[in-house]
N, C-alpha and C. Protein backbone atom coordinates (compact mmCIF):
# COMPACT_ATOMS: atom_id res chain seq x y z
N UNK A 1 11.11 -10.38 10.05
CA UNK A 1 10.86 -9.44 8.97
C UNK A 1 9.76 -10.00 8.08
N UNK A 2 8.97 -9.04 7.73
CA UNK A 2 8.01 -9.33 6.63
C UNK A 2 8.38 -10.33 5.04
N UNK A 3 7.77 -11.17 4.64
CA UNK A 3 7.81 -11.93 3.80
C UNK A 3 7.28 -10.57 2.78
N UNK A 4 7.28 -11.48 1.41
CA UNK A 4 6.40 -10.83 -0.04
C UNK A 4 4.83 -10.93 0.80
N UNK A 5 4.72 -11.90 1.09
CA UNK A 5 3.01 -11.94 1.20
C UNK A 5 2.60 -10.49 2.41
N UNK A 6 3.48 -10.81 3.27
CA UNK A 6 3.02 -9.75 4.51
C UNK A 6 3.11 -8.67 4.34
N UNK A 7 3.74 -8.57 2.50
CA UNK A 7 4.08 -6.77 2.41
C UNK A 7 3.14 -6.58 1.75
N UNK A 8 3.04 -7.26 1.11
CA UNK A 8 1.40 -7.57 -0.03
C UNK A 8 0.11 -6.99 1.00
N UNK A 9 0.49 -8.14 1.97
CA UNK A 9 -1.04 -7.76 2.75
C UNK A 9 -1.31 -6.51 3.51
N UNK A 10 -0.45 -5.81 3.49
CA UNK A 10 -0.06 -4.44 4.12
C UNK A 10 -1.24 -3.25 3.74
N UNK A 11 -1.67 -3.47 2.13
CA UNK A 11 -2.25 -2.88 1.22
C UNK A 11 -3.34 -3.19 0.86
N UNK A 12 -4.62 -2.13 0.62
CA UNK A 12 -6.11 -2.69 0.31
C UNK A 12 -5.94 -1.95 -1.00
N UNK A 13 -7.05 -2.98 -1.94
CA UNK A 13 -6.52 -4.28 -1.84
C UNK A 13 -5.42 -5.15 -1.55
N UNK A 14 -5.15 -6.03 -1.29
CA UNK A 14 -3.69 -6.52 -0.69
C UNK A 14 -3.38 -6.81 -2.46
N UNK A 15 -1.75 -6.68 -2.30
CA UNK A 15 -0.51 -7.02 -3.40
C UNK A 15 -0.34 -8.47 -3.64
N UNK A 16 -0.22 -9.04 -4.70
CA UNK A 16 0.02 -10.46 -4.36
C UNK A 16 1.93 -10.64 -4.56
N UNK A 17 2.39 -11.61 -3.57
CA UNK A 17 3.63 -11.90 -3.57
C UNK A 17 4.50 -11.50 -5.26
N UNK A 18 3.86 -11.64 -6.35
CA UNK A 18 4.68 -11.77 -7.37
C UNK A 18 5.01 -10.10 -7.63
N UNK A 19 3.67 -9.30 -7.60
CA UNK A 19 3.83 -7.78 -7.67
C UNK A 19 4.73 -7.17 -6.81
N UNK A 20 4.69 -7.85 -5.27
CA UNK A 20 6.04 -7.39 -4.17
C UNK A 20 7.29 -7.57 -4.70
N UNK A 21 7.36 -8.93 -5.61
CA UNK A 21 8.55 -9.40 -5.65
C UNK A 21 9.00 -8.42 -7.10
N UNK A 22 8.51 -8.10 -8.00
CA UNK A 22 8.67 -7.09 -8.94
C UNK A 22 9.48 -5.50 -8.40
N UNK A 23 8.91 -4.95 -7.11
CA UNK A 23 9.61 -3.66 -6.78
C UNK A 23 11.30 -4.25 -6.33
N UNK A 24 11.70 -5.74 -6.26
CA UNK A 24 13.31 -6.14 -6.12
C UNK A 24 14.06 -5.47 -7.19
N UNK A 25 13.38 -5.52 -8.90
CA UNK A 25 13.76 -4.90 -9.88
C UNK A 25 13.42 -3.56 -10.37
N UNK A 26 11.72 -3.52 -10.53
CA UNK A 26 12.03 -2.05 -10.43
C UNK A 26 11.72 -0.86 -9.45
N UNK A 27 11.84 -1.33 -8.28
CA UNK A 27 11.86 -0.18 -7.22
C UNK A 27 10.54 -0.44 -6.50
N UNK A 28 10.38 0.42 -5.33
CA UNK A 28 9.35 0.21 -4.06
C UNK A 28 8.55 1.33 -5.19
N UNK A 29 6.99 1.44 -5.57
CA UNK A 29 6.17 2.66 -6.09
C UNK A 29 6.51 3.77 -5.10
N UNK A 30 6.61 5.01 -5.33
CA UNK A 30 6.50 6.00 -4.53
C UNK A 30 5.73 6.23 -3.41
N UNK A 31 4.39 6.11 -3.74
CA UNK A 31 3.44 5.74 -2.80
C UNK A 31 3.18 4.53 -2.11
N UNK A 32 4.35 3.79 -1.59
CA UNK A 32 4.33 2.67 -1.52
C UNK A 32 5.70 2.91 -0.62
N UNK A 33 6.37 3.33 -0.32
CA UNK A 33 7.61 3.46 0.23
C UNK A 33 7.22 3.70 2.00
N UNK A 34 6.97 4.91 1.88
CA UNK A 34 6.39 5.06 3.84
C UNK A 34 5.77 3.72 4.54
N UNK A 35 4.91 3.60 3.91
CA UNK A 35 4.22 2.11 4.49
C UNK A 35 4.72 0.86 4.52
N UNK A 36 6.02 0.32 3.76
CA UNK A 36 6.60 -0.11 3.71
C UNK A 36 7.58 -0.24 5.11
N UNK A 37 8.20 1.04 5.04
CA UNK A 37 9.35 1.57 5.69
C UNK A 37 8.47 1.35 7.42
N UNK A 38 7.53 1.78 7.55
CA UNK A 38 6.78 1.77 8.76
C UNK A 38 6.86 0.13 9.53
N UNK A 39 6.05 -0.87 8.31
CA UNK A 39 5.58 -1.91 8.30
C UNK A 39 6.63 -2.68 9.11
N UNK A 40 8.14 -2.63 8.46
CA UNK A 40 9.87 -2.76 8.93
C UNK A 40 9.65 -2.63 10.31
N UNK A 41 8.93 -1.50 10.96
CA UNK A 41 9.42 -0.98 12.28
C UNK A 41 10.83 0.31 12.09
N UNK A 42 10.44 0.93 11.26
CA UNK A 42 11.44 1.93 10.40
C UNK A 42 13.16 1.10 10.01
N UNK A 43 13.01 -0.40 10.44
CA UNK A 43 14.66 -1.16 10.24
C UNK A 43 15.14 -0.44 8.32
N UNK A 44 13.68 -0.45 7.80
CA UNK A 44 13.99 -0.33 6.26
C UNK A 44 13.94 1.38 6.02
N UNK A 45 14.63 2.05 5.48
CA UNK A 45 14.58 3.47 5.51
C UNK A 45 13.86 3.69 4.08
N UNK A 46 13.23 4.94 4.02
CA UNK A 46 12.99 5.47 2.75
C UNK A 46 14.09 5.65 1.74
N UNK A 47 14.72 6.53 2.28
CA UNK A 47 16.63 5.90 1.91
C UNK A 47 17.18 5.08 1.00
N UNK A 48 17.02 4.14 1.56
CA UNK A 48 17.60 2.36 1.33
C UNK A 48 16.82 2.42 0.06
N UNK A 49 15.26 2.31 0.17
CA UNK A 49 14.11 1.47 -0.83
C UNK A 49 13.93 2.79 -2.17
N UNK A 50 14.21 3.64 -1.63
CA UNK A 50 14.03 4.89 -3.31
C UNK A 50 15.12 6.06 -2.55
N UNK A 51 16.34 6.00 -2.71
CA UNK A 51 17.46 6.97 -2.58
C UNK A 51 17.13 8.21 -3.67
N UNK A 52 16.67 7.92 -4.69
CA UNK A 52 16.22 8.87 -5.66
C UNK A 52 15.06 10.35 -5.09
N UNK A 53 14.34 9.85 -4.49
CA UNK A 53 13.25 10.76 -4.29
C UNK A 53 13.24 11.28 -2.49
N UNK A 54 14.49 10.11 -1.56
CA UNK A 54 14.58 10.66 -0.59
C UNK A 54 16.42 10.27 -0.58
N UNK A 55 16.84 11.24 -1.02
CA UNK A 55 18.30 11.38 -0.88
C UNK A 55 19.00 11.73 -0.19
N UNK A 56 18.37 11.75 1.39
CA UNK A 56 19.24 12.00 2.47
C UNK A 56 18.61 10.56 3.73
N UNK A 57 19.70 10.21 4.15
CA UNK A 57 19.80 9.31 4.83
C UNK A 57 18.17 9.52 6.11
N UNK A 58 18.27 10.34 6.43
CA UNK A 58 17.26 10.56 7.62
C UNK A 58 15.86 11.25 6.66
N UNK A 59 15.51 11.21 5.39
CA UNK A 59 14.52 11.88 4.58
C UNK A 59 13.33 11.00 5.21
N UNK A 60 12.32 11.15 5.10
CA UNK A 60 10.90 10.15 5.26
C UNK A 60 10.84 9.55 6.90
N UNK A 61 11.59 9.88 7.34
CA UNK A 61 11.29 8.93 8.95
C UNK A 61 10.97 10.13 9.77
N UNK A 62 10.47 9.14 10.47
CA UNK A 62 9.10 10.01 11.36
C UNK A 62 9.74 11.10 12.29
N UNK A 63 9.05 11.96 12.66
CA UNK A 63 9.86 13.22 13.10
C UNK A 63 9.71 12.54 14.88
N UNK A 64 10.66 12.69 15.93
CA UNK A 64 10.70 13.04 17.07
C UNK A 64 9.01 12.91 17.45
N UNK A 65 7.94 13.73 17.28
CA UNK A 65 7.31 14.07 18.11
C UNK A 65 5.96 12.68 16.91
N UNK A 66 6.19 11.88 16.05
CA UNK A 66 5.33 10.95 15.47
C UNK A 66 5.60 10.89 14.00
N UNK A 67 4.33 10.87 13.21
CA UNK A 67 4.34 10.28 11.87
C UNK A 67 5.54 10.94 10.93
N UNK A 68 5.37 10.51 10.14
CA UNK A 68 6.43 10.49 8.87
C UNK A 68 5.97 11.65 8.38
N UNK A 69 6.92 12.69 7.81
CA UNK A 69 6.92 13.73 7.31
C UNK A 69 6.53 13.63 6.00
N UNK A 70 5.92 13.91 5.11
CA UNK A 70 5.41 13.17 3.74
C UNK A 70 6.64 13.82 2.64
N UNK A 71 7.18 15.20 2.92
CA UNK A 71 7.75 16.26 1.82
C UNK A 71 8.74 15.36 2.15
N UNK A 72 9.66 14.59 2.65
CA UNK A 72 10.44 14.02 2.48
C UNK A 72 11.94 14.91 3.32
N UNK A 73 11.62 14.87 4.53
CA UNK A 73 12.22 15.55 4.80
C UNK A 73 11.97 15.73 6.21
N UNK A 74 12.79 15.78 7.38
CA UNK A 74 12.19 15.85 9.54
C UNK A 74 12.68 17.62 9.34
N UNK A 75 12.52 18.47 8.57
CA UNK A 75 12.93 19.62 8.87
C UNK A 75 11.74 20.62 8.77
N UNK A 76 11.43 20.86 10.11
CA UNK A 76 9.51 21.58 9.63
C UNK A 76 9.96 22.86 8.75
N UNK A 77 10.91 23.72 9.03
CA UNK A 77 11.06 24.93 8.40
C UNK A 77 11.11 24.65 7.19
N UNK A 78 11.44 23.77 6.46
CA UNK A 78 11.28 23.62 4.75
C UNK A 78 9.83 23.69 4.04
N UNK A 79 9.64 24.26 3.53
CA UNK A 79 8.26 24.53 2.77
C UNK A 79 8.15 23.97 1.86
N UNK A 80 6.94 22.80 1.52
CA UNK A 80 6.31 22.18 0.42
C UNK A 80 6.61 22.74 -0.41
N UNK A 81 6.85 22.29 -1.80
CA UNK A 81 6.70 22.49 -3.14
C UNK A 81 5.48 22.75 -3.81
């Protein structure tokens, strides 16, 4: 599994370990969650890292046919906000 540094380096500019180690307290950034969750090999869910903004267990992971659904959500019939 990824260290602080390797999550850091994930990101251009890269994060330095102390800023990674900051989302332990207050949370993964929003925009910062998918890439995260990817980086894992999906082991880390959107779920797990912000339950708030994806409040269903299967929200943010990649649909069957590839990438990650962004609305937060594997259900195509739901319509953006």
């Amino acid at each position: 599994m990824l260290g602080l540094s390797g999550i850091g380096n994930l990101f251009a500019p890269p994060l330095s370990p102390q800023a990674v180690y900051k989302w332990l307290s207050a949370g993964v950034p929003a925009g910062r969650v998918l890439a995260v969750c990817e980086a894992t090999g999906w082991q880390v869910t959107p779920h797990v890292l912000r339950p708030d903004i994806y409040p269903n267990p299967s929200d943010g992971l990649p649909a069957s046919g590839g990438g990650a659904n962004l609305h937060g959500t594997n259900n195509p019939d739901r319509e953006a906000a």
